[in-house]
N, C-alpha and C. Protein backbone atom coordinates (compact mmCIF):
# COMPACT_ATOMS: atom_id res chain seq x y z
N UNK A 1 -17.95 -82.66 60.04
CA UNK A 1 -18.85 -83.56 60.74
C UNK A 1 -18.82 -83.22 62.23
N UNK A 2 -19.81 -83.32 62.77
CA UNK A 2 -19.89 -83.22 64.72
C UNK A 2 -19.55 -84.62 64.57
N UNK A 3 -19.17 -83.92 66.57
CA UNK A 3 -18.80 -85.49 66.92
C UNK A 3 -20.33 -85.06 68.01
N UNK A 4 -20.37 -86.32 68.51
CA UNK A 4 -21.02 -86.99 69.67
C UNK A 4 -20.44 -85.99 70.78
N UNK A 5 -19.41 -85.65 71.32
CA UNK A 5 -18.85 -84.78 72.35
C UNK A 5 -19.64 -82.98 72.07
N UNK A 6 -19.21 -82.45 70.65
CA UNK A 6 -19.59 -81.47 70.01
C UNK A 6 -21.41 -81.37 70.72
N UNK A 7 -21.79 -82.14 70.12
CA UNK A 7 -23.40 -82.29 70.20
C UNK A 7 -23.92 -82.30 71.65
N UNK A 8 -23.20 -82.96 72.22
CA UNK A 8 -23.80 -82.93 73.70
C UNK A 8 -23.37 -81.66 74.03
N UNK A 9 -22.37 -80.92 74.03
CA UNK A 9 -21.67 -80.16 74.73
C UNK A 9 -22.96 -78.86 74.51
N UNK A 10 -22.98 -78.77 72.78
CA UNK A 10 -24.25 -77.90 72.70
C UNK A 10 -25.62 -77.68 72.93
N UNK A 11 -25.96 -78.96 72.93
CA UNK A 11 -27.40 -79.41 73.78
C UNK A 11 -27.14 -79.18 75.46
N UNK A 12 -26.08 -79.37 76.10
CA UNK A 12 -26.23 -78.86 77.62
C UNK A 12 -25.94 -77.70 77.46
N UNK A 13 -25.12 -76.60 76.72
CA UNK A 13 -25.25 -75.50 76.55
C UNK A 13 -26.53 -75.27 76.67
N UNK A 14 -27.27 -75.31 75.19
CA UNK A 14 -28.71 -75.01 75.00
C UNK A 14 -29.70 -75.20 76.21
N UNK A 15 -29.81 -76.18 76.75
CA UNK A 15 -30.33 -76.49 78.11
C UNK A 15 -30.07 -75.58 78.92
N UNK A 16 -29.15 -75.18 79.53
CA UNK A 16 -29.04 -74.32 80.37
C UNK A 16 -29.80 -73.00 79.88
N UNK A 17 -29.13 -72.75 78.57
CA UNK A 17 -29.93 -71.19 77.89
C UNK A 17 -31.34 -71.11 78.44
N UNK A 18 -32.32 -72.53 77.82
CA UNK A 18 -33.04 -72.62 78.24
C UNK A 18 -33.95 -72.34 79.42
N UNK A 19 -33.06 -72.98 80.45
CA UNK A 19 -33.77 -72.64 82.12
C UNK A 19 -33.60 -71.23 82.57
N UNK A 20 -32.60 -70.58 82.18
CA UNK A 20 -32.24 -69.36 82.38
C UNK A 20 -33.65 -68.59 81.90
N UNK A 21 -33.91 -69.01 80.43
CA UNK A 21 -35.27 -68.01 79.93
C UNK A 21 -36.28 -68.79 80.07
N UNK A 22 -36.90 -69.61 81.27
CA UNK A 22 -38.30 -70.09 81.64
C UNK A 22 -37.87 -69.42 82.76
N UNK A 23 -37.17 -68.91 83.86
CA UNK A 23 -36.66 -68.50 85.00
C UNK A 23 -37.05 -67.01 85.08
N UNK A 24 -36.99 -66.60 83.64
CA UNK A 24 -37.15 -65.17 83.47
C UNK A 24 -38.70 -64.56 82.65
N UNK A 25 -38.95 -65.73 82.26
CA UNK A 25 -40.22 -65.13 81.50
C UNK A 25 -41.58 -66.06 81.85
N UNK A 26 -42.65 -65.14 81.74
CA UNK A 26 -43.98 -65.88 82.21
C UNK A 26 -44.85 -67.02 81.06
N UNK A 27 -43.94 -66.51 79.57
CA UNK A 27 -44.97 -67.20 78.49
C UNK A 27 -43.49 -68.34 77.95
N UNK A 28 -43.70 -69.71 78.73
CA UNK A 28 -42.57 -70.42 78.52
C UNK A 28 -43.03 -71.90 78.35
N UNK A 29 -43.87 -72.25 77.60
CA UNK A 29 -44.57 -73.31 77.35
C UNK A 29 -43.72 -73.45 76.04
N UNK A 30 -43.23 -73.42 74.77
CA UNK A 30 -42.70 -73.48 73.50
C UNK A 30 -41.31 -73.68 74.56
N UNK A 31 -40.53 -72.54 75.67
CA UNK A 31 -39.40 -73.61 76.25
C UNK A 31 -39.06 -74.35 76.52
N UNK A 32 -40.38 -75.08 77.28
CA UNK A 32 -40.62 -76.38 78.17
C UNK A 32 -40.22 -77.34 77.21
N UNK A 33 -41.42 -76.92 76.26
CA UNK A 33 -41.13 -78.34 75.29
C UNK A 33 -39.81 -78.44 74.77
N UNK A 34 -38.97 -77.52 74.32
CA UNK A 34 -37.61 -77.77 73.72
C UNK A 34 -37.09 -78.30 74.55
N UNK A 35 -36.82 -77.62 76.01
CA UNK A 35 -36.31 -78.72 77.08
C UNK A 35 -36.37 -79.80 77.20
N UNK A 36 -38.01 -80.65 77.24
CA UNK A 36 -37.91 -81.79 77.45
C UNK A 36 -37.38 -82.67 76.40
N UNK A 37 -37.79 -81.93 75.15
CA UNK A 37 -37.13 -82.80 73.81
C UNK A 37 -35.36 -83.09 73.85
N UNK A 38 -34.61 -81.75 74.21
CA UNK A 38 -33.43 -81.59 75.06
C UNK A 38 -33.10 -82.93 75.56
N UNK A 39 -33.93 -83.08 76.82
CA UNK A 39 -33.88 -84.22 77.68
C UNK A 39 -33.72 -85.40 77.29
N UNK A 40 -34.61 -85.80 76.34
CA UNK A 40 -34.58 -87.36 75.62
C UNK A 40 -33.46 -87.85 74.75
N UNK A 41 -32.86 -86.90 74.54
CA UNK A 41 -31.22 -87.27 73.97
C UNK A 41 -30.50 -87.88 74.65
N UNK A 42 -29.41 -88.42 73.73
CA UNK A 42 -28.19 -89.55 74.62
C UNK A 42 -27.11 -88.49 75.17
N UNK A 43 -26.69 -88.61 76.41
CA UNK A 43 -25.44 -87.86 76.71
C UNK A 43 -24.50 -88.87 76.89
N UNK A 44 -23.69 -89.41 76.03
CA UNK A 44 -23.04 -90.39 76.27
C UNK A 44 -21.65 -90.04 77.11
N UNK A 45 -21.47 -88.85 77.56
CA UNK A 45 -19.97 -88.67 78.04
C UNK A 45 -19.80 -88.64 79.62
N UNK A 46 -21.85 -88.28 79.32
CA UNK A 46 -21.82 -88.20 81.08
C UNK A 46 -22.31 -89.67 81.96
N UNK A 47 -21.73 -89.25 83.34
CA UNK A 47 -22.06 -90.52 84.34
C UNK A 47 -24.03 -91.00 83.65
N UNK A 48 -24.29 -92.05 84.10
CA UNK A 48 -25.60 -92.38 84.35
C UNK A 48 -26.18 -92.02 85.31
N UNK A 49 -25.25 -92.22 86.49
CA UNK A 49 -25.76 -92.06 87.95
C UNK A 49 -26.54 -89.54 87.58
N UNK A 50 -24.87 -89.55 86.90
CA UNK A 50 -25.14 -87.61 87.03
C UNK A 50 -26.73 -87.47 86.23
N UNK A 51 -26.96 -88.73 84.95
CA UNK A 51 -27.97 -88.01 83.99
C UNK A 51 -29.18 -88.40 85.11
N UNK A 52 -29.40 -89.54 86.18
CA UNK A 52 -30.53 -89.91 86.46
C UNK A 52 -31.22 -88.62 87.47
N UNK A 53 -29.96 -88.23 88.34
CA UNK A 53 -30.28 -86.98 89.07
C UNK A 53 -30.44 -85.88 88.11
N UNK A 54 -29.73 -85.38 87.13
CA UNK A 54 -30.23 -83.97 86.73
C UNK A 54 -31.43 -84.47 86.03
N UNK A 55 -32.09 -85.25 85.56
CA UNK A 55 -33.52 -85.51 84.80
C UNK A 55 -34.38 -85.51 86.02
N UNK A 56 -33.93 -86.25 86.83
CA UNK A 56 -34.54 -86.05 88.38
C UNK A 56 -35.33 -84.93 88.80
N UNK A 57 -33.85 -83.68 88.85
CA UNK A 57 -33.72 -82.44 89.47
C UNK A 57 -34.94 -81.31 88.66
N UNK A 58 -34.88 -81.60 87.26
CA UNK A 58 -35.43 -81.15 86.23
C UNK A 58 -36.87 -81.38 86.36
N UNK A 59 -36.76 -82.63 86.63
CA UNK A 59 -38.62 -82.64 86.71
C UNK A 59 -38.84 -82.24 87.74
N UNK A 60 -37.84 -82.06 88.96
CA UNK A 60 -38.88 -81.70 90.34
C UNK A 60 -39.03 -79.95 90.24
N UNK A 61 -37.72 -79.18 89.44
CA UNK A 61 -37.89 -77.86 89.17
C UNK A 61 -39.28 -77.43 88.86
N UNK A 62 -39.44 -78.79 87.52
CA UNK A 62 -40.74 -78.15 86.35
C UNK A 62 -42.49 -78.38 86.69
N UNK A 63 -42.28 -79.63 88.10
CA UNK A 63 -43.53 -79.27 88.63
C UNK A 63 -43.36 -78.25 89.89
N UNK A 64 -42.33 -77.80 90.43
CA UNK A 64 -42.68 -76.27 91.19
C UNK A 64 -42.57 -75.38 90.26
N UNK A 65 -42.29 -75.23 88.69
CA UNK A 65 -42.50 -73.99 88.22
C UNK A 65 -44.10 -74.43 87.78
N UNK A 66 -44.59 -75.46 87.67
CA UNK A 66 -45.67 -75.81 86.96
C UNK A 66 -47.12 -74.96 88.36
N UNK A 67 -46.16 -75.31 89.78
CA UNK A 67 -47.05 -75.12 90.70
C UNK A 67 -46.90 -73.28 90.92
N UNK A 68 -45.66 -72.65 90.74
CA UNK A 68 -45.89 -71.32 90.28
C UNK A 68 -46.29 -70.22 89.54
N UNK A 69 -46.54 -71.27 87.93
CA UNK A 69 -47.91 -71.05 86.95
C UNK A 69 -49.14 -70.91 87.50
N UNK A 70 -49.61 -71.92 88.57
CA UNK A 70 -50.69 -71.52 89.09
C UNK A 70 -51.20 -70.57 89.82
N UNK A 71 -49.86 -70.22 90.82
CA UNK A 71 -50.13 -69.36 91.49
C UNK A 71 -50.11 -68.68 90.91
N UNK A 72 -49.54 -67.80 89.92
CA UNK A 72 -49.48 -66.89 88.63
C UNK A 72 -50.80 -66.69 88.68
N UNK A 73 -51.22 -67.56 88.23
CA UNK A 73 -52.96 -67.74 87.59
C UNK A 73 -53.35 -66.76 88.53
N UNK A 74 -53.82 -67.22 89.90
CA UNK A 74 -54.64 -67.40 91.34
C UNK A 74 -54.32 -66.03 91.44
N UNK A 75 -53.02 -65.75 91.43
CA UNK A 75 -52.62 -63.97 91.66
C UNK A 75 -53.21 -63.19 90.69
N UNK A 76 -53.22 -63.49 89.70
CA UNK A 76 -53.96 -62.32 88.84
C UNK A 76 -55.63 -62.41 88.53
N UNK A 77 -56.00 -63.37 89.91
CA UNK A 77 -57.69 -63.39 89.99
C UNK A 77 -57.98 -63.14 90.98
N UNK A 78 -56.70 -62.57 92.09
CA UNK A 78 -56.76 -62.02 92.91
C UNK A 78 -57.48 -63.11 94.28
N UNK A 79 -57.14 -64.25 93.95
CA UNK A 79 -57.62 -65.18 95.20
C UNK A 79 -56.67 -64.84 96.42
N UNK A 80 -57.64 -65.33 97.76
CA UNK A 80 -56.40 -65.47 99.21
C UNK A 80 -55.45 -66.55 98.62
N UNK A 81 -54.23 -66.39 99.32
CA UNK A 81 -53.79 -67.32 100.03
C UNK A 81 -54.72 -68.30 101.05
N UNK A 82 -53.52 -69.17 101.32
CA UNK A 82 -53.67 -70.15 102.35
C UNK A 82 -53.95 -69.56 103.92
N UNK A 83 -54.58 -70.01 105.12
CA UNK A 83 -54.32 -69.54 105.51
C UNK A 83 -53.05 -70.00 106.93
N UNK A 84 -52.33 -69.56 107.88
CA UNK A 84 -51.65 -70.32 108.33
C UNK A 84 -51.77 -70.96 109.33
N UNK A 85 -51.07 -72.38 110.00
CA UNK A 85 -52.17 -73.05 111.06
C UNK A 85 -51.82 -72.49 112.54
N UNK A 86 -53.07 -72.60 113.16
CA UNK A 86 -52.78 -71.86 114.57
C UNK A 86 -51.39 -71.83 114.87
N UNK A 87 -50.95 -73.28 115.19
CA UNK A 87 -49.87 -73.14 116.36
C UNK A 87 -48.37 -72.65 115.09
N UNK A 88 -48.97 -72.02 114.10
CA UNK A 88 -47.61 -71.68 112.95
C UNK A 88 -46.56 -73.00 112.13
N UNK A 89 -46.09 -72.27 111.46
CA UNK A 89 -45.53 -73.27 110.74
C UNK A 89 -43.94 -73.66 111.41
N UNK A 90 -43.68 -74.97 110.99
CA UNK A 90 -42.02 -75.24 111.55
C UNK A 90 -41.35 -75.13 110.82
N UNK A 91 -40.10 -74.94 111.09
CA UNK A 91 -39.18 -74.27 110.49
C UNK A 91 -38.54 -76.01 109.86
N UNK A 92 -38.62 -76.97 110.21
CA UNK A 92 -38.36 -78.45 109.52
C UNK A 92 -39.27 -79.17 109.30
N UNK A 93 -39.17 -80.28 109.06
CA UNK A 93 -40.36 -81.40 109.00
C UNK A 93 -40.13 -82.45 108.05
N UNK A 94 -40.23 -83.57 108.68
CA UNK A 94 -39.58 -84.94 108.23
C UNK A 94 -40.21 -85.80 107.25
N UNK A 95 -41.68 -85.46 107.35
CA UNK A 95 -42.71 -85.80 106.20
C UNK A 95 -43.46 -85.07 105.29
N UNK A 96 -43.26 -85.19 104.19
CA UNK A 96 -44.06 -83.92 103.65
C UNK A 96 -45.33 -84.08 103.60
N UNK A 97 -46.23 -84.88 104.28
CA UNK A 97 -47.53 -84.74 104.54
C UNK A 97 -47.53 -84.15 105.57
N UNK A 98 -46.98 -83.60 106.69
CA UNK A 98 -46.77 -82.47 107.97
C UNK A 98 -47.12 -81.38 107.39
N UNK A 99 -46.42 -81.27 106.55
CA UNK A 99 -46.83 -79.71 105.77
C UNK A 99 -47.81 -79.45 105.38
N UNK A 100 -48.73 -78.10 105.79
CA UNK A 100 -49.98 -78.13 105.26
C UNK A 100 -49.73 -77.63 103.61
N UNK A 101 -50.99 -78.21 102.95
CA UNK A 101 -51.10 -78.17 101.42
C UNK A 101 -50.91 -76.71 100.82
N UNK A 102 -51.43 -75.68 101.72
CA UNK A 102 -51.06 -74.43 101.42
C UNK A 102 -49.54 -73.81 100.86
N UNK A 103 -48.85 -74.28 101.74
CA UNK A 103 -47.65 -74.23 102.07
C UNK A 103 -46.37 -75.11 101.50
N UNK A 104 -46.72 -76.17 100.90
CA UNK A 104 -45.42 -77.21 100.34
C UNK A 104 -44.74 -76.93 99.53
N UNK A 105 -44.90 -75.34 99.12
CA UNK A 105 -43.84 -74.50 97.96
C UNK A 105 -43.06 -73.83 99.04
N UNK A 106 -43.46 -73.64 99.97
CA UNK A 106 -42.46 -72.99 101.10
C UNK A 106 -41.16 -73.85 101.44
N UNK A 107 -41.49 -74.91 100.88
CA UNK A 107 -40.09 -76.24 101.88
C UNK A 107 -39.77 -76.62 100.76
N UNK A 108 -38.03 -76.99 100.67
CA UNK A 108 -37.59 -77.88 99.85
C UNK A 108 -37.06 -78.60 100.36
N UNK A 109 -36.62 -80.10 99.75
CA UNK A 109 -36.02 -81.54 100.56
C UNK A 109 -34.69 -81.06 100.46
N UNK A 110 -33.90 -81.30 102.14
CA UNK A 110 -32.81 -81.19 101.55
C UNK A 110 -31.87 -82.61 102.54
N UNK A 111 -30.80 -83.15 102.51
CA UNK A 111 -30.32 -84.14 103.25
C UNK A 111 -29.18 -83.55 104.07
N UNK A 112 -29.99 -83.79 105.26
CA UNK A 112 -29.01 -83.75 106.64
C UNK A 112 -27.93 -84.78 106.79
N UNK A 113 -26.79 -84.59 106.96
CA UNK A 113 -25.59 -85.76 106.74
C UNK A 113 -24.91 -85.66 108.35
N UNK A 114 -25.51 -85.10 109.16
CA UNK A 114 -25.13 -85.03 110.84
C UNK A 114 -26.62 -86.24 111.36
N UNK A 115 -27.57 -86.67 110.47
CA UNK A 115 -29.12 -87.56 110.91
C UNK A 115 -28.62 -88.63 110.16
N UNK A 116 -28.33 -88.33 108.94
CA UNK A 116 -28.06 -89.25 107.64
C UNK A 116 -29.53 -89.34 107.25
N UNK A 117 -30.49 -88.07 107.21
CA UNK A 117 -31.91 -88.22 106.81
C UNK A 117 -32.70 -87.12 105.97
N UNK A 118 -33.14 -87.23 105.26
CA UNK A 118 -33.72 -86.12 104.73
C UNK A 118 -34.86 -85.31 105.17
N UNK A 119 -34.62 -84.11 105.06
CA UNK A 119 -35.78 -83.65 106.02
C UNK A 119 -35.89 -82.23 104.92
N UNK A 120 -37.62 -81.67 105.31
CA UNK A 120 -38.15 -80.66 104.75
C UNK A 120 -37.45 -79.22 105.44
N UNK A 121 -36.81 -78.38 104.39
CA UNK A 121 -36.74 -77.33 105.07
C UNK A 121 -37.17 -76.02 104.95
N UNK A 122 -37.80 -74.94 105.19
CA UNK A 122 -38.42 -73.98 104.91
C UNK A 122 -37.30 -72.95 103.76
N UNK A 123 -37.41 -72.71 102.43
CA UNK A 123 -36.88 -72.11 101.69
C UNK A 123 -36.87 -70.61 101.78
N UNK A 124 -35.67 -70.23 101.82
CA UNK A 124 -35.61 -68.39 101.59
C UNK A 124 -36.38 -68.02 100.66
N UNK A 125 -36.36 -68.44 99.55
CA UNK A 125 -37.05 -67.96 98.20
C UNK A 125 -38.33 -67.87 98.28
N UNK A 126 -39.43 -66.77 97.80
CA UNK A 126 -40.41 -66.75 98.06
C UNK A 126 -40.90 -67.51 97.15
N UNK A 127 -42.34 -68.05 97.49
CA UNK A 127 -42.67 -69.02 96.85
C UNK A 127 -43.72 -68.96 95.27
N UNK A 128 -43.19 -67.66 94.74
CA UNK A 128 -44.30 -67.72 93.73
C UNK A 128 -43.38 -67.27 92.94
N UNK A 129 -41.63 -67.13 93.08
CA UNK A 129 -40.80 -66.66 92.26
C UNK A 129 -40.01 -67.67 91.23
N UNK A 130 -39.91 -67.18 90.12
CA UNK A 130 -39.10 -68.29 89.27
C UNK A 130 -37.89 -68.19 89.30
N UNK A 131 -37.26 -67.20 89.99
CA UNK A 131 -35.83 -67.17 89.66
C UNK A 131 -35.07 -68.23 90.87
N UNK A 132 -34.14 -69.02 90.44
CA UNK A 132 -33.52 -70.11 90.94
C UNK A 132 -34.55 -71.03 91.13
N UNK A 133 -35.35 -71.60 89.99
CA UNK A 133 -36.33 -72.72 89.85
C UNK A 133 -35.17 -73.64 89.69
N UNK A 134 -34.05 -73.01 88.48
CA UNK A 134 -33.09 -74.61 88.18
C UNK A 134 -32.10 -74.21 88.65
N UNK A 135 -31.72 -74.50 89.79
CA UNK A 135 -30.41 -74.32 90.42
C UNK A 135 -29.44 -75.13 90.66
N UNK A 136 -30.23 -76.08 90.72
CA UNK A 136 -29.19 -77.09 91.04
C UNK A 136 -29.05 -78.05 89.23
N UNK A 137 -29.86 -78.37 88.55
CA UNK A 137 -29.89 -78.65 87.40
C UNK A 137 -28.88 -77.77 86.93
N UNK A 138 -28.89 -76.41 86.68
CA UNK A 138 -27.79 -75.51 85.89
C UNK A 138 -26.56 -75.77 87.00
N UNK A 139 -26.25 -76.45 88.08
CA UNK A 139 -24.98 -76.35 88.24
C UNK A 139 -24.48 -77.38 88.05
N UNK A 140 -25.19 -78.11 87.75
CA UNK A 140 -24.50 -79.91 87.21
C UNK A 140 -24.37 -79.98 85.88
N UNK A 141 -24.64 -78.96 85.09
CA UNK A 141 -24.11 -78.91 83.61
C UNK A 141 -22.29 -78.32 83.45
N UNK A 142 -21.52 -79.11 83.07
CA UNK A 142 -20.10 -78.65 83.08
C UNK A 142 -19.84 -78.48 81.68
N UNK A 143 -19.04 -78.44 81.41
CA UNK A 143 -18.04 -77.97 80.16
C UNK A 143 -18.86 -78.40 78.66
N UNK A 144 -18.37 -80.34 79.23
CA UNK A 144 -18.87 -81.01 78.08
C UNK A 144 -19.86 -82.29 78.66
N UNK A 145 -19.73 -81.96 79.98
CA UNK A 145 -20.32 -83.39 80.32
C UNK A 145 -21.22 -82.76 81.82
N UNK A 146 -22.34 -83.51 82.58
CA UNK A 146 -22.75 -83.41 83.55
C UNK A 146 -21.48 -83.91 84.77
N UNK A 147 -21.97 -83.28 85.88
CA UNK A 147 -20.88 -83.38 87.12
C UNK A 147 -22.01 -83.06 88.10
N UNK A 148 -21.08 -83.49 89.20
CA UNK A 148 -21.62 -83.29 90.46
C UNK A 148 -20.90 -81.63 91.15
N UNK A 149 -22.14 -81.45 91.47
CA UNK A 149 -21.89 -79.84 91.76
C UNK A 149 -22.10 -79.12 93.39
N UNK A 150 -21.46 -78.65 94.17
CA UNK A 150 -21.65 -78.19 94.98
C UNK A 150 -23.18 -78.19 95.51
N UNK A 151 -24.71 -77.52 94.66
CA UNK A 151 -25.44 -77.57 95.16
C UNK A 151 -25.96 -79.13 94.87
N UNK A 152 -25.70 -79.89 94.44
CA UNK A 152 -26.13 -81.45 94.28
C UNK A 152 -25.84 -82.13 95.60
N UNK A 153 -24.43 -81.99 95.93
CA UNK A 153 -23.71 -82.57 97.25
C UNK A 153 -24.64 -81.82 98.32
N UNK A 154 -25.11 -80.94 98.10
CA UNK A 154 -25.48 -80.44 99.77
C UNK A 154 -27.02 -80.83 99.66
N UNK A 155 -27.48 -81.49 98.98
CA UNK A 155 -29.13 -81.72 98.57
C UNK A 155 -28.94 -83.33 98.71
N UNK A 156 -28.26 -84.12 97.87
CA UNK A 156 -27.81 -85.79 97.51
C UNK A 156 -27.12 -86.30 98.13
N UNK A 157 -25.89 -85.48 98.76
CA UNK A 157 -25.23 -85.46 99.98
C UNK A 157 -23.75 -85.95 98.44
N UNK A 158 -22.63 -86.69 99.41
CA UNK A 158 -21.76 -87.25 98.53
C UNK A 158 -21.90 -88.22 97.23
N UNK A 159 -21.49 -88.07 96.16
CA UNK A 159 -21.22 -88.81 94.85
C UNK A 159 -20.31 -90.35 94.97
N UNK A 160 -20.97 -91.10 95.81
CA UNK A 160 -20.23 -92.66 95.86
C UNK A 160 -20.35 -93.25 94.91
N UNK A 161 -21.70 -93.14 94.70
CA UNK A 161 -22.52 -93.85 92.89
C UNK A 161 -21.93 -93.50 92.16
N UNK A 162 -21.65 -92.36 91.62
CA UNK A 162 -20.70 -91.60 90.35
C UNK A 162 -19.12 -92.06 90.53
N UNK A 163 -18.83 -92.22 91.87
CA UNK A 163 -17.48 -92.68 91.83
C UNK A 163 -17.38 -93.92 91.43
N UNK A 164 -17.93 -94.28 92.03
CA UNK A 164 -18.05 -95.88 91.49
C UNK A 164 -18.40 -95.94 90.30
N UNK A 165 -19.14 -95.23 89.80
CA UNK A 165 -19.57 -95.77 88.27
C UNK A 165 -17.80 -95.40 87.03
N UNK A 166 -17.50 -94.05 87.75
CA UNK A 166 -16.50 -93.78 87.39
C UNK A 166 -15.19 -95.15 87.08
N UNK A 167 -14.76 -95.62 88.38
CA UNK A 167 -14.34 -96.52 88.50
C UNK A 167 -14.42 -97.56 87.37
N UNK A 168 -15.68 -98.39 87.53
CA UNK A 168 -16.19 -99.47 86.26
C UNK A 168 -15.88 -98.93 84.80
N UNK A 169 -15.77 -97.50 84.49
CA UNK A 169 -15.22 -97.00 83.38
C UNK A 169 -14.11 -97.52 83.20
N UNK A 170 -13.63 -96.88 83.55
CA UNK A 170 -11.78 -97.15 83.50
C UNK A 170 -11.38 -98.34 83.38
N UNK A 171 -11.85 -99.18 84.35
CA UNK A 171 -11.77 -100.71 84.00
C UNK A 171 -12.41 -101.57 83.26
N UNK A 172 -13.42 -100.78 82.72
CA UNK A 172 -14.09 -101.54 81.28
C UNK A 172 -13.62 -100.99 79.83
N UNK A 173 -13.05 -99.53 80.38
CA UNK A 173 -11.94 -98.88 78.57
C UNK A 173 -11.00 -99.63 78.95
């Protein structure tokens, strides 16, 4: 018989497999869907606070891969680009309506903990590439359970919620 531990452990396995091969391949619609089906399962071992962010993280991946499908498209019909605004683009920006529409695959949110604010920042990654779509999703998958992961903390900033939720565990087993 599986246990409940067994099952999750292989479904976040599988998950990860997953993002790895939508990351790598252009015909990934039959992935998507296993993923999201993936998704709707119970992970009972992990925090609530960890499942609300990686479902979070997941959907914000799958509409920039959804918005790199397009460009996909647009590239192989050979459309311009955007073009860029006179006085150039900034290298931050605090609202993402600042950003022109061309451009909002160029920035990802990330949280400044010297402001205590989140702000847009212009991404290394070029913007029509899939590789490291799930980066931070694949690093919050652990062993057997979701965790807070290096790139989570530098995006969410510190895990107080998870500690705390942690906490109420212990004192409710």
């Amino acid at each position: 018989m599986v246990t409940s531990e067994a099952r999750q452990r292989t479904n976040l396995n599988r998950m990860k497999q997953l993002m790895e091969e939508i990351e790598n391949t252009t015909d990934d619609s039959a992935l998507i869907a296993e993923l999201n089906e993936l998704l709707k399962k119970h992970y009972p071992l992990s925090l609530k606070w960890h499942l609300i962010i990686f479902k979070s993280e997941v959907e914000r991946s799958l509409k920039f891969l959804e918005d790199i499908r397009k460009e996909e498209v647009k590239a192989s019909r050979n459309r311009k680009q955007g073009k860029e605004p006179k006085e150039g683009l900034k290298e931050v920006y605090y609202k993402s309506s600042e950003i022109p529409g061309a451009f909002k695959l160029d920035y990802c949110l990330v949280y400044d903990t010297d402001i205590n604010q989140y702000k847009w920042l212009r991404c290394n990654t070029p913007r029509n590439t899939r590789a490291k779509v799930f980066t931070i999703p694949k690093s919050m998958i652990g062993e057997d359970r979701l965790q807070w992961s290096e790139e989570a903390k530098q995006k969410w900033g510190e895990d107080s919620i998870g500690q705390m939720e942690q906490v109420e565990r212990a004192i409710n087993n």
